[in-house]
PDB file of N, CA and C in Angstrom:
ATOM      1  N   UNK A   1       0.847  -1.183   0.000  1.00  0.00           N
ATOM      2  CA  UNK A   1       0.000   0.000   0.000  1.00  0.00           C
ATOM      3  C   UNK A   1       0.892   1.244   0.000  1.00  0.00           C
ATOM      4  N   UNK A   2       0.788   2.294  -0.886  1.00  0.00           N
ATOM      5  CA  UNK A   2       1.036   3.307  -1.494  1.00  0.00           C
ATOM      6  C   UNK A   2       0.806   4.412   0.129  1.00  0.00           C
ATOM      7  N   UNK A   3       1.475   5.687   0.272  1.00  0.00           N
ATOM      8  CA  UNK A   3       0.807   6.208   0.965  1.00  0.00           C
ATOM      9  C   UNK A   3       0.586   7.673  -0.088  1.00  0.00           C
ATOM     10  N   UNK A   4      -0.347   8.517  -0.247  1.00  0.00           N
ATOM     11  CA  UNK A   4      -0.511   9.349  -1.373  1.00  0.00           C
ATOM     12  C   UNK A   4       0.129  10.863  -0.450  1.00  0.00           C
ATOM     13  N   UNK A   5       1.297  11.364  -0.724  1.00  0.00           N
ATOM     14  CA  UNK A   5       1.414  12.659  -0.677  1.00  0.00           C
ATOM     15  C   UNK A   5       0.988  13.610  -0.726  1.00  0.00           C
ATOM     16  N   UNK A   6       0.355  14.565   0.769  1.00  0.00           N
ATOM     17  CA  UNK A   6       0.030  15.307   0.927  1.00  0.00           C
ATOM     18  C   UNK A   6       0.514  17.128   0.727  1.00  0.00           C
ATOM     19  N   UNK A   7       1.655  16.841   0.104  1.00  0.00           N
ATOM     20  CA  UNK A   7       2.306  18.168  -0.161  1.00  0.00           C
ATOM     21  C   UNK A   7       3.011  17.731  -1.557  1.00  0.00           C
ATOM     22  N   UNK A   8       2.764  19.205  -2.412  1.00  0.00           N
ATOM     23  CA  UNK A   8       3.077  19.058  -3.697  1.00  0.00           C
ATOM     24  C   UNK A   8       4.565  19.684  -3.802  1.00  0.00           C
ATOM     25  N   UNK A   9       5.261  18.769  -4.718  1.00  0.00           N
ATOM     26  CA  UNK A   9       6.855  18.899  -5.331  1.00  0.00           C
ATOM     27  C   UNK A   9       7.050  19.796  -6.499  1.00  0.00           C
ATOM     28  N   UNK A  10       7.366  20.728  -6.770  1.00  0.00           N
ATOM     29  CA  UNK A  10       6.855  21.659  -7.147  1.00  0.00           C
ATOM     30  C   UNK A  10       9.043  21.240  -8.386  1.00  0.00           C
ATOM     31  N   UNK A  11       9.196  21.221  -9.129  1.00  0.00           N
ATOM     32  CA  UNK A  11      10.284  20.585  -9.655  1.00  0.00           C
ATOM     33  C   UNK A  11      11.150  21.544 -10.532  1.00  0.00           C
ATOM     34  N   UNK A  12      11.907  22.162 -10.247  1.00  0.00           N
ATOM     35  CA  UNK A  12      12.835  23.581 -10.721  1.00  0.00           C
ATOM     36  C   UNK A  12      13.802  23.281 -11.488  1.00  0.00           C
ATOM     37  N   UNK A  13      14.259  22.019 -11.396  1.00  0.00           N
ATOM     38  CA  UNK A  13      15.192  21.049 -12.242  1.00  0.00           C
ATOM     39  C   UNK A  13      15.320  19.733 -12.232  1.00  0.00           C
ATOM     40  N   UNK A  14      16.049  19.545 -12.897  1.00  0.00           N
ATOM     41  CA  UNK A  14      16.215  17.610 -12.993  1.00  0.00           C
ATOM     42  C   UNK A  14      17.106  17.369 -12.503  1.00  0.00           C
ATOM     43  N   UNK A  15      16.707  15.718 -12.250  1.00  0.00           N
ATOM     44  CA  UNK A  15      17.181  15.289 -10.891  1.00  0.00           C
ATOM     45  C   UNK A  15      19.000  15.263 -11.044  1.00  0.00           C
ATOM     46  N   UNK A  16      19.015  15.350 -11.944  1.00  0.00           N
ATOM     47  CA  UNK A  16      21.133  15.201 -12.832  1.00  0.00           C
ATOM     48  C   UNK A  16      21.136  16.799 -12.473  1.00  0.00           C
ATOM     49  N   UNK A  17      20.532  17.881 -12.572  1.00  0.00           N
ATOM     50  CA  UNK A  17      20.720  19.102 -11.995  1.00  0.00           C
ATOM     51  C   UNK A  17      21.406  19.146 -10.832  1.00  0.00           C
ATOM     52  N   UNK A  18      20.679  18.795 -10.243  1.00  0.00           N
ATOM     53  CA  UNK A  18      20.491  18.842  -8.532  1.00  0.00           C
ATOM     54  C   UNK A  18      21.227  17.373  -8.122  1.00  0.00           C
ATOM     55  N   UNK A  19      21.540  16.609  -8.580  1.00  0.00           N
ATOM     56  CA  UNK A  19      23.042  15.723  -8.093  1.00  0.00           C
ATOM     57  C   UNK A  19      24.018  16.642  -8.657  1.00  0.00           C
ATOM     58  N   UNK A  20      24.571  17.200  -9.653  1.00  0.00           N
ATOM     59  CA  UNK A  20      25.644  17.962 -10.078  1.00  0.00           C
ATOM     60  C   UNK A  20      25.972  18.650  -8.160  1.00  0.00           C
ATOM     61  N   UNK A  21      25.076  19.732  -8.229  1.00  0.00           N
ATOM     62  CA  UNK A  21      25.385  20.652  -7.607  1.00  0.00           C
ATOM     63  C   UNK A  21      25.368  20.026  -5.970  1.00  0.00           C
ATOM     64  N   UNK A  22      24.703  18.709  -5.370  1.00  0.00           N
ATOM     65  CA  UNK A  22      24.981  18.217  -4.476  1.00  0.00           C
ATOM     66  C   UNK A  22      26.393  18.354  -4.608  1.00  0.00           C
ATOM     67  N   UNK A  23      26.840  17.612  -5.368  1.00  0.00           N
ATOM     68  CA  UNK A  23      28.250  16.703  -5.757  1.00  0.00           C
ATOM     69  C   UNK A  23      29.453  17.667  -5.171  1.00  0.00           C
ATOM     70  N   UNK A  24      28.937  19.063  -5.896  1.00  0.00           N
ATOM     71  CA  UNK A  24      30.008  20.389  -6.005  1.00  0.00           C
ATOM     72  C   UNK A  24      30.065  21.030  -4.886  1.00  0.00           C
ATOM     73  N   UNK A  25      28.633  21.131  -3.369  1.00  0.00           N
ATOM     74  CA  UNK A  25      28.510  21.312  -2.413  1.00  0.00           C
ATOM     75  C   UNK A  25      29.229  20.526  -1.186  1.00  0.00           C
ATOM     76  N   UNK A  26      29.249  19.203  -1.963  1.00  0.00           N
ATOM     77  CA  UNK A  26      30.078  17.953  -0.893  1.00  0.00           C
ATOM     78  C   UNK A  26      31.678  18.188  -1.638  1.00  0.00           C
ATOM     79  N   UNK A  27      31.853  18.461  -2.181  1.00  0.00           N
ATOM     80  CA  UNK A  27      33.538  18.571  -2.105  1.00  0.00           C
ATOM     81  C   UNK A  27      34.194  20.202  -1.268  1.00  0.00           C
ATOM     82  N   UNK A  28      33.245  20.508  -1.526  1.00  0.00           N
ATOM     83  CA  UNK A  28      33.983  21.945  -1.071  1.00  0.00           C
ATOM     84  C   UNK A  28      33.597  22.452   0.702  1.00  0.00           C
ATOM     85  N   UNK A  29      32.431  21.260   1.092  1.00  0.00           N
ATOM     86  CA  UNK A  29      32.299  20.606   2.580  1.00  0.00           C
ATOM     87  C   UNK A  29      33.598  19.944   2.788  1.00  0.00           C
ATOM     88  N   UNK A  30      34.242  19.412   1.936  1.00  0.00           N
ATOM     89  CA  UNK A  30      35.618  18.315   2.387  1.00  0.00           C
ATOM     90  C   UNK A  30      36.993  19.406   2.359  1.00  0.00           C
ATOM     91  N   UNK A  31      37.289  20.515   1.539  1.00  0.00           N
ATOM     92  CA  UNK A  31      37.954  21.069   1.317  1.00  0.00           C
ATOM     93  C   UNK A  31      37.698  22.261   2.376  1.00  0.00           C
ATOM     94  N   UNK A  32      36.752  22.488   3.237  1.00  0.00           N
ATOM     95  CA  UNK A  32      36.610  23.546   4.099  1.00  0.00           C
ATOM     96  C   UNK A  32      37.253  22.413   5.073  1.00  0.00           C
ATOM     97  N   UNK A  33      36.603  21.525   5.585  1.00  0.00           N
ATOM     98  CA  UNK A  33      37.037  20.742   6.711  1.00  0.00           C
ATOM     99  C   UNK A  33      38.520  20.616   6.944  1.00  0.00           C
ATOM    100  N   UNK A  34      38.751  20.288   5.835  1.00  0.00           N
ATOM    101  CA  UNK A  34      40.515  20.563   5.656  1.00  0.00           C
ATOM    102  C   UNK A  34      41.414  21.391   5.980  1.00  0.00           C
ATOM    103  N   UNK A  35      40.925  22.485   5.433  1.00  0.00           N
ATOM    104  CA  UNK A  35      41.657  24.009   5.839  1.00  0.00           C
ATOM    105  C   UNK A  35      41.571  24.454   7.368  1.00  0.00           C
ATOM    106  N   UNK A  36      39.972  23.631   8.153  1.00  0.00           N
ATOM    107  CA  UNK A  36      40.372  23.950   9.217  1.00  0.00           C
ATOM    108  C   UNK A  36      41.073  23.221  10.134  1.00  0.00           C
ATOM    109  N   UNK A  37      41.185  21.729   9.678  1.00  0.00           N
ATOM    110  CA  UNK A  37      42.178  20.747  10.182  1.00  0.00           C
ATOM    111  C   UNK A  37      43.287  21.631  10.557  1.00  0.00           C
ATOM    112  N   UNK A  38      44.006  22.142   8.983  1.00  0.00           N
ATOM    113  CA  UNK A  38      44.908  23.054   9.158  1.00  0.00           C
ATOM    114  C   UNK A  38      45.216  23.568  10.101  1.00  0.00           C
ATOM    115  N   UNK A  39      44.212  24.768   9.728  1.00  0.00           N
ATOM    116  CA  UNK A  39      44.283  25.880  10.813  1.00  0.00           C
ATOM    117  C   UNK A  39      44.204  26.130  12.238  1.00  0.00           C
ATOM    118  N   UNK A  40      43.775  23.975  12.785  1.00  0.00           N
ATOM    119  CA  UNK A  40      43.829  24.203  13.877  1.00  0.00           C
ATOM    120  C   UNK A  40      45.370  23.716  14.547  1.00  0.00           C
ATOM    121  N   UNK A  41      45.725  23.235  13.420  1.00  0.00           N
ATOM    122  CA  UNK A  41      47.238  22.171  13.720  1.00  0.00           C
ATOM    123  C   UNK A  41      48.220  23.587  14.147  1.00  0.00           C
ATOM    124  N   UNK A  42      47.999  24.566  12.902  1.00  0.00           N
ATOM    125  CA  UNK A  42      48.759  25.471  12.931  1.00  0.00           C
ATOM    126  C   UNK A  42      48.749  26.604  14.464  1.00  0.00           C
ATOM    127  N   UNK A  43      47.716  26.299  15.102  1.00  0.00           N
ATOM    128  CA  UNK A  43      47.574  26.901  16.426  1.00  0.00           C
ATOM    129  C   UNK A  43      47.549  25.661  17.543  1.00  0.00           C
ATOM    130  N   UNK A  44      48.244  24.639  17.113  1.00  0.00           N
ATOM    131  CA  UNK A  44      48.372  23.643  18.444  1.00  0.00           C
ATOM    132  C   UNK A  44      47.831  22.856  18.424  1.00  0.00           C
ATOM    133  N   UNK A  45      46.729  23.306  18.300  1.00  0.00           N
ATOM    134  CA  UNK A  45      45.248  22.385  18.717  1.00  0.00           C
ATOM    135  C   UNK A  45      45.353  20.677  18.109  1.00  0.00           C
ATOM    136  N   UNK A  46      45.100  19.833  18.660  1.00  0.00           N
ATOM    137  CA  UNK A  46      45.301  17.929  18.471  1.00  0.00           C
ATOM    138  C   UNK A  46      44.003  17.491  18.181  1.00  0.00           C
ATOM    139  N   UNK A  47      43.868  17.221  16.575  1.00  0.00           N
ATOM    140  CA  UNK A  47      42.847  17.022  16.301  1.00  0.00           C
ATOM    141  C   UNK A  47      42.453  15.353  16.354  1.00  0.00           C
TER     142      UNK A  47
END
């Protein structure tokens, strides 16, 4: 049994749109994390 959705998806792009730009959001999440690895090594801090 199906359950029928009560709120409408309203669709601004396709779904290869919107994985692209996931994709480009999660690397540059990995490349911030990094820099602050860095930046904390560079002030002591034991990560």
């Amino acid at each position: 049994m199906t359950r029928h959705e009560s709120i409408t998806i309203v669709r601004h792009m396709s779904v290869e749109e919107l994985t692209k730009i996931i994709k480009s959001i999660e690397k540059d999440v990995k490349i911030l994390q990094r820099l602050y690895f860095i930046k904390f090594r560079y002030e002591g801090l034991k990560c």
